[in-house]
Protein backbone atom coordinates (compact mmCIF):
# COMPACT_ATOMS: atom_id res chain seq x y z
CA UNK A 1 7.36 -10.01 1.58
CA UNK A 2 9.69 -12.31 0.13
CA UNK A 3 7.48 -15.25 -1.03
CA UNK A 4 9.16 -16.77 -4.37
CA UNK A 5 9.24 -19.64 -7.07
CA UNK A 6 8.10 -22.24 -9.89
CA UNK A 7 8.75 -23.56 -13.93
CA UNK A 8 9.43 -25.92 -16.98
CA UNK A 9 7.79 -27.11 -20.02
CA UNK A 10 5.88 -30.21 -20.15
CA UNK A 11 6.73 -32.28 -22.92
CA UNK A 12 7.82 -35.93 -21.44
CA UNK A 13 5.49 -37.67 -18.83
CA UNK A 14 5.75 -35.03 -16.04
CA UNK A 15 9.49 -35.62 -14.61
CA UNK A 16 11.66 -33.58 -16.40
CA UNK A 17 11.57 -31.18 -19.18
CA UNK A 18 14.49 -28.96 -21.17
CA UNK A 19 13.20 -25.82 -23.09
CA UNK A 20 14.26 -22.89 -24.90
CA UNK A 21 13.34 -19.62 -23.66
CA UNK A 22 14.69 -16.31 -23.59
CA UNK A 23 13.89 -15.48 -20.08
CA UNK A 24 15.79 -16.63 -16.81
CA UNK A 25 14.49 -18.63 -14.45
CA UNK A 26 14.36 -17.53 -10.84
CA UNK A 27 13.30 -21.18 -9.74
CA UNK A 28 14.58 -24.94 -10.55
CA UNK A 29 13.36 -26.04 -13.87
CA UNK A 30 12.28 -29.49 -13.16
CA UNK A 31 9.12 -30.66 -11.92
CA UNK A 32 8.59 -32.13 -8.08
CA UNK A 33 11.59 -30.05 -7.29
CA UNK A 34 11.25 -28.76 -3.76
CA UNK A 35 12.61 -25.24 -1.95
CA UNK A 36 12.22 -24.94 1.68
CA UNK A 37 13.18 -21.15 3.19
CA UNK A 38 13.12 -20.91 6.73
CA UNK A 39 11.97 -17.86 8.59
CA UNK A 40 13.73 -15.99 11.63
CA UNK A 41 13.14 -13.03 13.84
CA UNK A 42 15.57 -10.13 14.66
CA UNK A 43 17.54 -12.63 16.88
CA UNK A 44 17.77 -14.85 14.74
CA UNK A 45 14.98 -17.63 16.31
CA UNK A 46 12.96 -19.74 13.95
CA UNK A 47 9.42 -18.82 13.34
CA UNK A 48 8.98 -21.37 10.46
CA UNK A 49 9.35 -22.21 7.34
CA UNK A 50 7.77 -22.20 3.57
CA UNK A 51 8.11 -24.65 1.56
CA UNK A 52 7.40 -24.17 -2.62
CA UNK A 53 7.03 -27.29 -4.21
CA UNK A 54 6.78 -27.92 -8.36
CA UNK A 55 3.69 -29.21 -9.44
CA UNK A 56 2.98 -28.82 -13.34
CA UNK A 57 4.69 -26.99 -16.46
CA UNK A 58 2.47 -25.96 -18.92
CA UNK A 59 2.41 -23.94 -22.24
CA UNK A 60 0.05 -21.09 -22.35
CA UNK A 61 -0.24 -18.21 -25.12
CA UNK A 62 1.67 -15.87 -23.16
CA UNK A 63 4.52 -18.31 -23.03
CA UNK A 64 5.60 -20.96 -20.17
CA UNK A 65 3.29 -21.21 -16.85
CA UNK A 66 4.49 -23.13 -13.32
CA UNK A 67 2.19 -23.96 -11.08
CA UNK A 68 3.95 -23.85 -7.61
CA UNK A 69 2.44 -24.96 -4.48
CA UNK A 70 3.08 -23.39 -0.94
CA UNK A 71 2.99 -24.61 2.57
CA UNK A 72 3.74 -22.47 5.20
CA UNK A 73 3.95 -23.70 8.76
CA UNK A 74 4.96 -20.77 11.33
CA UNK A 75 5.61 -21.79 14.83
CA UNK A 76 3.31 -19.38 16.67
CA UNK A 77 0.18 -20.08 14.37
CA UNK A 78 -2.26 -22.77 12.81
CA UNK A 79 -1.63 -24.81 10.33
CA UNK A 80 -2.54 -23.17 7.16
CA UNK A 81 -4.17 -25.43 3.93
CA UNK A 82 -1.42 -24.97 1.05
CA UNK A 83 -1.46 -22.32 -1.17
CA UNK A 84 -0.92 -22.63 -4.77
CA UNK A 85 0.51 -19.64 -7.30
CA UNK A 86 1.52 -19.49 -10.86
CA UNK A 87 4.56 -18.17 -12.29
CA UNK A 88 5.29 -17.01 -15.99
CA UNK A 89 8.64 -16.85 -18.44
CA UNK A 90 6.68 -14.10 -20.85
CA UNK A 91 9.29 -13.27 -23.57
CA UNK A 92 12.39 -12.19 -21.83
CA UNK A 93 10.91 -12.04 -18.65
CA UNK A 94 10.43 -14.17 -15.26
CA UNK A 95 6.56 -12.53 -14.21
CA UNK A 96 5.09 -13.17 -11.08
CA UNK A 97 1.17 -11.49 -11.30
CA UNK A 98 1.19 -9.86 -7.26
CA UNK A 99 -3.04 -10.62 -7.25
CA UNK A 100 -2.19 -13.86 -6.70
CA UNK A 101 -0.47 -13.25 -3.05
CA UNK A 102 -3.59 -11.47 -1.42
CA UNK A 103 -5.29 -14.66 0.80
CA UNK A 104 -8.49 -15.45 -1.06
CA UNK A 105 -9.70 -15.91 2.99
CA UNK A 106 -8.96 -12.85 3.72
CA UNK A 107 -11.42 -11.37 0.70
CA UNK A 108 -14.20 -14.18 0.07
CA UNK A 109 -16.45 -12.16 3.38
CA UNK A 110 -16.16 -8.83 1.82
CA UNK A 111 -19.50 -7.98 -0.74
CA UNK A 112 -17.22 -6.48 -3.67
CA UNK A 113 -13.58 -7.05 -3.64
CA UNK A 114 -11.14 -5.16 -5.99
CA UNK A 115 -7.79 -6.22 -6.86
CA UNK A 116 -5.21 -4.74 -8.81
CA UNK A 117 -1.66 -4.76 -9.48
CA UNK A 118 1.14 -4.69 -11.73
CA UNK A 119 3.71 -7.51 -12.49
CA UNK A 120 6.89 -7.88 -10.96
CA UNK A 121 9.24 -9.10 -13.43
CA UNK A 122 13.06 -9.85 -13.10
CA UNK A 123 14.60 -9.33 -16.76
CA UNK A 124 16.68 -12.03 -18.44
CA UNK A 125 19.91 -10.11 -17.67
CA UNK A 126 20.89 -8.20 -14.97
CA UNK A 127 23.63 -6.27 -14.29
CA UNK A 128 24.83 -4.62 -10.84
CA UNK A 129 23.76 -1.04 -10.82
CA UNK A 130 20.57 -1.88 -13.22
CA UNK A 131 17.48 -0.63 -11.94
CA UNK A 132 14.26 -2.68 -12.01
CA UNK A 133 10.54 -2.17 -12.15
CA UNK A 134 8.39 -1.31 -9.38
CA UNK A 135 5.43 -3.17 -8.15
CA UNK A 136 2.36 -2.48 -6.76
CA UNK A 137 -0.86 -4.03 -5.63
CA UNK A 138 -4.23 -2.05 -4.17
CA UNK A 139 -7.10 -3.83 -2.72
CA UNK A 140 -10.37 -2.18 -2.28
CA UNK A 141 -12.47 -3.82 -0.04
CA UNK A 142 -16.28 -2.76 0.65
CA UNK A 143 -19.05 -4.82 3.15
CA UNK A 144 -22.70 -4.01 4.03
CA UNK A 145 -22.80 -0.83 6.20
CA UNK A 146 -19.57 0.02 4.68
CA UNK A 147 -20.14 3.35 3.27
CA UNK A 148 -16.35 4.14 2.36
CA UNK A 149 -14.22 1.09 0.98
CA UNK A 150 -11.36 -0.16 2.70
CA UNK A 151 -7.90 0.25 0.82
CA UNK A 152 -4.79 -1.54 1.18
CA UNK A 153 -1.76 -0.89 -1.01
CA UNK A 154 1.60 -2.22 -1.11
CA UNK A 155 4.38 -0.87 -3.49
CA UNK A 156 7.65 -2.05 -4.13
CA UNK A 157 10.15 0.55 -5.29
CA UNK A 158 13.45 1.21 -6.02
CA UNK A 159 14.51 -1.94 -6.82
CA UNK A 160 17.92 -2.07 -7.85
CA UNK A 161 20.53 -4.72 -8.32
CA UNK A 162 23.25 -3.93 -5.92
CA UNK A 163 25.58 -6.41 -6.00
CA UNK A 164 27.03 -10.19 -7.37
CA UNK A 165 27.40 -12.23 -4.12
CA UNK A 166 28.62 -16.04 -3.06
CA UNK A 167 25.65 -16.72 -0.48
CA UNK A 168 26.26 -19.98 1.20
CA UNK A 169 23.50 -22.21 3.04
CA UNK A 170 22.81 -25.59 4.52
CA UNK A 171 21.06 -25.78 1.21
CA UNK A 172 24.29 -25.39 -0.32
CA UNK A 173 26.70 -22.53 -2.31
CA UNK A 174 24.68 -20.13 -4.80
CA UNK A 175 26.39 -17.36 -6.90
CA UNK A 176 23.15 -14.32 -6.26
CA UNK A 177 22.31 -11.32 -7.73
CA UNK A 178 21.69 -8.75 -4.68
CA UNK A 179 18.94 -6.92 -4.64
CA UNK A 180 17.26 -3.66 -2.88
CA UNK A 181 14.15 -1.92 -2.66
CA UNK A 182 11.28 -0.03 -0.36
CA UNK A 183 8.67 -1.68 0.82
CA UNK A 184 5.59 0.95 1.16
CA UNK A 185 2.21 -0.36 3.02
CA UNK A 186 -0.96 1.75 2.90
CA UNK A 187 -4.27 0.95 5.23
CA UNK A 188 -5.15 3.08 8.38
CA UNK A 189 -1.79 3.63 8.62
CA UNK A 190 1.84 3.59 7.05
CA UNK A 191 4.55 0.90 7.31
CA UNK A 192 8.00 1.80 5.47
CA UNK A 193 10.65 -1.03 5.73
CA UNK A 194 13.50 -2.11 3.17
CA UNK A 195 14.21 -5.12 1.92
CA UNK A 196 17.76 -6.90 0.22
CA UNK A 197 17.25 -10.37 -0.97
CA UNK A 198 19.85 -12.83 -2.81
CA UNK A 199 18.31 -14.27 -6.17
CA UNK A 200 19.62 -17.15 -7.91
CA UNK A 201 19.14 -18.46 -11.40
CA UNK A 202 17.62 -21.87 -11.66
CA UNK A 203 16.98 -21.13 -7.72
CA UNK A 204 15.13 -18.20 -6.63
CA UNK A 205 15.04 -16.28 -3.29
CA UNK A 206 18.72 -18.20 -1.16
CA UNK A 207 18.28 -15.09 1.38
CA UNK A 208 16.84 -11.81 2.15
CA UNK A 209 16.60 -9.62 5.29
CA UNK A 210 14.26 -6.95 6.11
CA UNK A 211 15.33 -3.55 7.72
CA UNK A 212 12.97 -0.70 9.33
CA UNK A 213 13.75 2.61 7.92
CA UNK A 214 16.58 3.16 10.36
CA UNK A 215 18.34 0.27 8.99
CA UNK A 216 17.61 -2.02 12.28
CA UNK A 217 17.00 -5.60 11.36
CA UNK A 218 13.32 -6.73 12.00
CA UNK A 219 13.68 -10.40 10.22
CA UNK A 220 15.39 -12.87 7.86
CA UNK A 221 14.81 -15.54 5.73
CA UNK A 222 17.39 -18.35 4.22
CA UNK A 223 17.27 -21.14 1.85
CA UNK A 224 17.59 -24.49 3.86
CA UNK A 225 16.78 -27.19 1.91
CA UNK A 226 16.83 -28.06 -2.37
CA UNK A 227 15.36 -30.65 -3.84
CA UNK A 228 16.52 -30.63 -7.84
């Protein structure tokens, strides 16, 4: 669950670009900047890593677009092409539109594929104890000799800002906001975990961990490597 990043406004030639917005920026603001987070298990072994790369700043009605591209190489499977998402300071807030994360692969076979979902914002300030607004995405899938559609839903809730935290990678030293919430997965079956992840302005996601609902650790990720 934690995927995260992108942003900047594209005035001069594509390098670099200062703005004026109201919203805070949970990625670096300069374009070709690059954010590798590495992956681990519940021991604490690699499994790979993602890496979010920069690629464009535009202006758009709603206010600033980045266009953030993602390559994900995990040690146990194939190579996957990169990925690319947008990300959007809308007024006062950082918006990341969840449709985006479903795999277009994993839809393109089905006849009629729904998608819907709410935002998930972070506001431009945050305080510890401030709650935050849920997400949630539901995909309704249907194929030929399907009679019932197949529906996935994932919901993010009770997400609360738990903490102010010194969080200190490889990467380097980043001052994070810390974060909680539920994790809720619907298919065939249930899957309830929790999540706390380490946010940083200008940055994005420096850690998070992911707990079953008996607080046991199940995985990790960390920020490894910054390019700004």
């Amino acid at each position: 669950m934690n995927k995260t990043a992108s942003f900047l406004m594209l005035f001069m030639a594509g390098v670099y670009t200062g703005y004026t917005q109201k919203c805070t920026l949970y990625v670096p603001n300069k374009i070709g900047a690059v954010i590798e987070t590495t992956s681990y298990d519940k021991k604490g072994k690699e499994t790979g890593t993602n890496t979010l790369t920069i690629k464009a700043i535009t202006n758009v009605a709603e206010g600033t677009q980045f266009l953030v591209e993602n390559i994900s190489k995990q040690k146990k499977s194939e190579e996957v092409p990169p990925t690319e998402y947008t990300f959007l300071c809308k007024g006062d807030r950082f918006v990341m539109d969840m449709k985006q994360f479903v795999p277009k692969e994993q839809v393109q076979s089905y006849k009629d594929a729904k998608i819907e979902a709410t935002d998930l914002d972070y506001p431009a300030t945050m305080q510890v104890g401030q709650s935050l607004a849920d997400g949630r995405i539901t995909v309704s899938l249907t194929q030929e000799g399907m009679p019932i559609p197949m529906v996935t839903s994932v919901d993010i809730l009770n997400r609360k800002v738990t903490g102010r935290e010194d969080v200190v990678t490889r990467a380097g030293s980043f001052n994070c906001y810390k974060i909680e919430y539920d994790v809720a997965i619907k298919m065939m079956f249930k899957i309830n975990f929790k999540v706390t992840e380490w946010v940083a302005e200008n940055v994005g996601s420096v850690k998070s961990e992911t707990r079953d609902t008996n607080g046991k650790l199940s995985g990790s990720t960390l920020l490894t490597r910054l390019v700004n």
